[in-house]
N, C-alpha and C. Protein backbone atom coordinates (compact mmCIF):
# COMPACT_ATOMS: atom_id res chain seq x y z
N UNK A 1 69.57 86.68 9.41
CA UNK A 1 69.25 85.32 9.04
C UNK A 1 68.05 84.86 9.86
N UNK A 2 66.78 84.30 9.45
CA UNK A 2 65.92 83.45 10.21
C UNK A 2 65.80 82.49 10.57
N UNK A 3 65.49 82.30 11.92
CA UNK A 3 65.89 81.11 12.53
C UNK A 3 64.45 79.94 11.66
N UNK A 4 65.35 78.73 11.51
CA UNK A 4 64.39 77.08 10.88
C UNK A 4 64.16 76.56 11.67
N UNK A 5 62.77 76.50 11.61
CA UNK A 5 62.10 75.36 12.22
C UNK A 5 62.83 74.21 11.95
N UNK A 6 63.16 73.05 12.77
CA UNK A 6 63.50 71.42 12.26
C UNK A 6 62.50 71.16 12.04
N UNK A 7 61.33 70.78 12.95
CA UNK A 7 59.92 69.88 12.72
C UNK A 7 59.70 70.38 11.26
N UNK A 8 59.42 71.68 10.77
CA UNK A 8 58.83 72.35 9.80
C UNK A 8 59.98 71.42 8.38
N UNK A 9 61.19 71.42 8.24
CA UNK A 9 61.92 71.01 7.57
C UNK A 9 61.71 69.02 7.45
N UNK A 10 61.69 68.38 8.93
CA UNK A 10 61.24 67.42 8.60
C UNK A 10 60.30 66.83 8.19
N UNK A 11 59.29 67.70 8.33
CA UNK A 11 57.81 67.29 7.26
C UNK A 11 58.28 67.25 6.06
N UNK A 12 59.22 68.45 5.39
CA UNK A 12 59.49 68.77 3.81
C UNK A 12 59.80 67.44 3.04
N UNK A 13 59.25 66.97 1.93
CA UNK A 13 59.16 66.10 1.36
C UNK A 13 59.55 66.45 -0.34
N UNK A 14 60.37 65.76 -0.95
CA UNK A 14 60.51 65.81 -2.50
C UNK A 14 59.53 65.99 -3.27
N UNK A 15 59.89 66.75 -4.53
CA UNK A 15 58.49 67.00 -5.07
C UNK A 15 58.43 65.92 -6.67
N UNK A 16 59.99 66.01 -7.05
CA UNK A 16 59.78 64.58 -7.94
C UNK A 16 59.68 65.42 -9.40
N UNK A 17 59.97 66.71 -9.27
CA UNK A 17 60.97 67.53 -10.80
C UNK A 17 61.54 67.16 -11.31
N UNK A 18 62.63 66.79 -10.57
CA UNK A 18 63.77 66.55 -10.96
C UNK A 18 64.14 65.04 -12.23
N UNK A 19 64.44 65.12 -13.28
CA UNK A 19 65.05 64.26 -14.21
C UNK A 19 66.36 63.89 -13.89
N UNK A 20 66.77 62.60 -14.64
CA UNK A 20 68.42 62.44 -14.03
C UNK A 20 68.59 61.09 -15.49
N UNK A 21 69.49 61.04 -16.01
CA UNK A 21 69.96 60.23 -17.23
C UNK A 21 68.90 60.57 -18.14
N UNK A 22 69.38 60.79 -18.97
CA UNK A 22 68.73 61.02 -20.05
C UNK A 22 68.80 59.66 -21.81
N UNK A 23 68.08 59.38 -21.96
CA UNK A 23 67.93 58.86 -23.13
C UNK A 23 67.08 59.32 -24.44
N UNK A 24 67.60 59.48 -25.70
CA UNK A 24 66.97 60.25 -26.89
C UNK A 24 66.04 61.12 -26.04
N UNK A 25 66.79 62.20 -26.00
CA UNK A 25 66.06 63.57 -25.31
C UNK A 25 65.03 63.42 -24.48
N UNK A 26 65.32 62.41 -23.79
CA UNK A 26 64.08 62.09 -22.76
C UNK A 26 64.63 61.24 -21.30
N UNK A 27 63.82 62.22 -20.64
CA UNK A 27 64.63 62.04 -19.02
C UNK A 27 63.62 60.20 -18.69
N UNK A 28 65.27 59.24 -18.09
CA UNK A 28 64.77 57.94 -18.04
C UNK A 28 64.19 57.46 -16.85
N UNK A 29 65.29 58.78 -15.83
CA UNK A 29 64.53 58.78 -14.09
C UNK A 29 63.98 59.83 -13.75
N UNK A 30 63.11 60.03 -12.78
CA UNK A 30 62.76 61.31 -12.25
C UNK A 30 63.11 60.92 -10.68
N UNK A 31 63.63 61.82 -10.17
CA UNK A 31 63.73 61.86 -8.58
C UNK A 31 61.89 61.34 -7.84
N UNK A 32 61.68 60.42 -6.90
CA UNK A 32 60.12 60.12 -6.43
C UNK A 32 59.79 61.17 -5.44
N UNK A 33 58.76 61.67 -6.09
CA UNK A 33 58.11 62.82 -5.69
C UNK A 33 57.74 61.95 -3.45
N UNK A 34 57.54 62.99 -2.80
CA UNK A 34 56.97 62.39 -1.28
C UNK A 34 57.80 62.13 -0.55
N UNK A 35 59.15 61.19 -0.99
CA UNK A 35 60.42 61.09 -0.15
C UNK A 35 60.89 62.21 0.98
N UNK A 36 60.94 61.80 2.28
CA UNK A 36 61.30 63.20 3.43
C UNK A 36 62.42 63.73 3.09
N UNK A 37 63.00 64.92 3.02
CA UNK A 37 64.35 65.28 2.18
C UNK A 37 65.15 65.02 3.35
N UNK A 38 65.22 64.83 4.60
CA UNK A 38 65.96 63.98 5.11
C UNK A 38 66.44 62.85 5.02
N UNK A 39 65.23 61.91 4.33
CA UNK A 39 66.00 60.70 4.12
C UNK A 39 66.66 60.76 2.65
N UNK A 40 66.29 61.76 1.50
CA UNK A 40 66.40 61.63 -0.15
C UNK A 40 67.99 62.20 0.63
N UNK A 41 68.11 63.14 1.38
CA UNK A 41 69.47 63.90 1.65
C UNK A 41 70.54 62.81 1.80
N UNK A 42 69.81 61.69 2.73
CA UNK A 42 71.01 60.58 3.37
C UNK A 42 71.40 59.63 2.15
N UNK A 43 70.40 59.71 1.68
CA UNK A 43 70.96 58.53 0.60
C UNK A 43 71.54 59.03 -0.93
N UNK A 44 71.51 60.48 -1.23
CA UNK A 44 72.31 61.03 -2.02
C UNK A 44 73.90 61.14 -1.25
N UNK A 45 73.90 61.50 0.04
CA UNK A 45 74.95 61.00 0.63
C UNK A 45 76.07 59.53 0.19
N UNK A 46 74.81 58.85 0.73
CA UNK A 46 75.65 57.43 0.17
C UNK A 46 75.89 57.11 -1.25
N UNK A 47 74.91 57.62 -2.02
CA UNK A 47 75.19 57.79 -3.73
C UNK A 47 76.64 58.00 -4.02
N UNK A 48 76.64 59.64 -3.39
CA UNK A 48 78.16 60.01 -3.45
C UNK A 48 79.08 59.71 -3.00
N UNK A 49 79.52 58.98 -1.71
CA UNK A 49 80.25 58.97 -1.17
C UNK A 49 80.71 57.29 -2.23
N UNK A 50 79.95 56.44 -2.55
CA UNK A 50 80.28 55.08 -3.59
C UNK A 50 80.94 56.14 -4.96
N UNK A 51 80.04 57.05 -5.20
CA UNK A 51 80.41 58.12 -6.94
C UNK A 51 82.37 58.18 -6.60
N UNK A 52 82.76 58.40 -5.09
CA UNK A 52 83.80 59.06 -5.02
C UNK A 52 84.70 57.92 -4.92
N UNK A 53 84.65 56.48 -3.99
CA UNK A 53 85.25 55.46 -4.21
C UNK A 53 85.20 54.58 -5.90
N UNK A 54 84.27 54.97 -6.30
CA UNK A 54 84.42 54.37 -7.91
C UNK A 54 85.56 54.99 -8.73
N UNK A 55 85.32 56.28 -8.57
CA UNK A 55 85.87 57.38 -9.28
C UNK A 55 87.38 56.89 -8.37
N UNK A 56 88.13 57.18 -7.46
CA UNK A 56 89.27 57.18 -6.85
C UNK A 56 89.81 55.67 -7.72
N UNK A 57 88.76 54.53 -7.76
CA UNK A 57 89.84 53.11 -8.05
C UNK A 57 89.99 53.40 -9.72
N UNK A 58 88.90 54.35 -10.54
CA UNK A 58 88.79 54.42 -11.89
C UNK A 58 90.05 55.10 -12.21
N UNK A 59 90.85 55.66 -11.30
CA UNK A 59 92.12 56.28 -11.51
C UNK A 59 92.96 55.49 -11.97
N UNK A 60 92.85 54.38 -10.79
CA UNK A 60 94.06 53.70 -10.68
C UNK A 60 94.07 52.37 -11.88
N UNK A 61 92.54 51.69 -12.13
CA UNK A 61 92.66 50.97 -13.04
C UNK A 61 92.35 51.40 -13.89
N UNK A 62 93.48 50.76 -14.95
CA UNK A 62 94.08 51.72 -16.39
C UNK A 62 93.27 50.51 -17.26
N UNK A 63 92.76 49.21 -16.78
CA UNK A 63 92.98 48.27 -17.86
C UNK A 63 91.02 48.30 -18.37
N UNK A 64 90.14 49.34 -17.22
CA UNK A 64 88.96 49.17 -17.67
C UNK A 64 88.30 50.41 -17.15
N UNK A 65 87.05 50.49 -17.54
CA UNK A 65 86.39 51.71 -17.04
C UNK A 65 85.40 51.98 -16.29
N UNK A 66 85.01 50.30 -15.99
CA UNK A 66 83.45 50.00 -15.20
C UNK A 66 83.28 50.73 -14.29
N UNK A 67 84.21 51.30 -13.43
CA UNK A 67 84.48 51.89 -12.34
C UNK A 67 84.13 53.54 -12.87
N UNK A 68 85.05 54.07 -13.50
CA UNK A 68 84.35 55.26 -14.11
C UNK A 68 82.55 55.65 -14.28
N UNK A 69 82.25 54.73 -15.26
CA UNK A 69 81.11 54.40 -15.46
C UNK A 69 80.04 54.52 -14.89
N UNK A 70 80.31 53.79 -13.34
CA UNK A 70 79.62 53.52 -12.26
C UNK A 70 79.57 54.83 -11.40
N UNK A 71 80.76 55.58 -11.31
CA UNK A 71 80.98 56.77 -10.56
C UNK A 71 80.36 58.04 -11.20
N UNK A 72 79.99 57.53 -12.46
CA UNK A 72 79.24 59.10 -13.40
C UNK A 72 77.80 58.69 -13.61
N UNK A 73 77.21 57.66 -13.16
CA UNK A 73 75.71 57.37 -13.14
C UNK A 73 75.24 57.71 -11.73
N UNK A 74 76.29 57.26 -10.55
CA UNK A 74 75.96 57.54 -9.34
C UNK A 74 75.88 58.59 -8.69
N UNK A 75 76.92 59.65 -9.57
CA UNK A 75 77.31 61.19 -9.28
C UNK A 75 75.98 61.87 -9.51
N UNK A 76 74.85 61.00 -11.08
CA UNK A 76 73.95 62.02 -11.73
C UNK A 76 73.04 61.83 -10.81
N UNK A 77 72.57 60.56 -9.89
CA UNK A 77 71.77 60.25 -9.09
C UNK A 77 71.45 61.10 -8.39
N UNK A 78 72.72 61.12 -7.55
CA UNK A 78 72.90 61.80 -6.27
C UNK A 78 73.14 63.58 -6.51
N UNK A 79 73.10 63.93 -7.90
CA UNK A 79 73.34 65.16 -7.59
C UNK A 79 71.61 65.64 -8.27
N UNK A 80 71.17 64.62 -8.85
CA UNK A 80 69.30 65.09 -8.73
C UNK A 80 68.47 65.13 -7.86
N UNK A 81 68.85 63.96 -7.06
CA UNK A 81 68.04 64.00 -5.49
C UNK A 81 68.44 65.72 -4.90
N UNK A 82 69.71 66.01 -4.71
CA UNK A 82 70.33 67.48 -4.45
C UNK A 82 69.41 68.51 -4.55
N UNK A 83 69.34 68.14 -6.45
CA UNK A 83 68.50 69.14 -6.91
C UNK A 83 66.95 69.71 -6.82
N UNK A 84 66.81 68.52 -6.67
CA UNK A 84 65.19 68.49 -5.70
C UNK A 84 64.80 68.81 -4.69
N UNK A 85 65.77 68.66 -3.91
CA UNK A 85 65.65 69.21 -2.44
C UNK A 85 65.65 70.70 -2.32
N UNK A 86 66.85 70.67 -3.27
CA UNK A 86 67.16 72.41 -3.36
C UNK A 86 65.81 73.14 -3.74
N UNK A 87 64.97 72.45 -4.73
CA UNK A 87 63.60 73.19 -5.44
C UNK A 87 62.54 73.19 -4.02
N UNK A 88 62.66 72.16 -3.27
CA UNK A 88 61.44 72.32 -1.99
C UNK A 88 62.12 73.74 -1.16
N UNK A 89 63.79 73.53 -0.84
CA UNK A 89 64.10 74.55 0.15
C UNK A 89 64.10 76.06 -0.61
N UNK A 90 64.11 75.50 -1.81
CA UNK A 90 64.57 77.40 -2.47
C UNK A 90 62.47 78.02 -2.52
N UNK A 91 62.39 79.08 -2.04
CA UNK A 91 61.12 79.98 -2.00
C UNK A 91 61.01 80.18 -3.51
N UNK A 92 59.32 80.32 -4.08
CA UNK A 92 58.91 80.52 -5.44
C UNK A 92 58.66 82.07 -5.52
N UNK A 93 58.73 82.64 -6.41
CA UNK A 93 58.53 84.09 -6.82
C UNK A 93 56.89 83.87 -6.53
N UNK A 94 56.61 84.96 -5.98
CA UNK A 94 55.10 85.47 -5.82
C UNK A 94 54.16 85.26 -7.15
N UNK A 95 52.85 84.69 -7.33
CA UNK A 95 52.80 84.94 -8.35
C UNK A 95 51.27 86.16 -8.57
N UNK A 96 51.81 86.43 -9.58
CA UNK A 96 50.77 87.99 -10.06
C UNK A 96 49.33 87.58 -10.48
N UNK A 97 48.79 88.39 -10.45
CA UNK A 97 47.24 88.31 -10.90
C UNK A 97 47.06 87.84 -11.98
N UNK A 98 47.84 87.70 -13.13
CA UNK A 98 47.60 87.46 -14.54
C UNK A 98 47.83 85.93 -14.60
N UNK A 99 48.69 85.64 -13.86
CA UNK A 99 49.61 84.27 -13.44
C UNK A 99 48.49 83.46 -13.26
């Protein structure tokens, strides 16, 4: 395994790929490209951690769904910021001469 730089990781910044809700086949958010993935990391954090208290009371109240609702927009949020991060930390295939 190779050892990570932190400094090198805290420069790393979002690149802003990422889509999240979709409307008539067309993505309505994109994750903002520049964000430090330290901070996009903390606040997909908090995304989720509200996705999981929405979702827990959407159990319990039977009489509505706002709560549901709220916990499956916040889940898509927070799991695109994820996904973005993942695209800065994951390495690109080399590319070839023809490329």
């Amino acid at each position: 395994m190779t050892k990570v730089d932190s400094t090198a990781i805290s420069e790393l910044k979002t690149i802003g790929f990422t889509p999240v809700i979709y409307c008539s086949n067309q993505a309505l958010f994109n994750v903002r490209a520049g964000v430090p993935i330290v901070d996009a990391l903390s606040q997909a954090c908090d995304l989720l951690f509200l996705a999981k208290s929405f979702a827990k009371e959407a159990a319990y109240a039977k009489d509505t769904d706002r709560h549901a609702w709220a916990a499956h927009y916040l889940t898509a949020m927070g799991k695109a910021v994820i996904d973005d991060v993942v695209k800065v930390l994951t390495p690109r295939p080399a590319r070839t001469k023809t490329e």
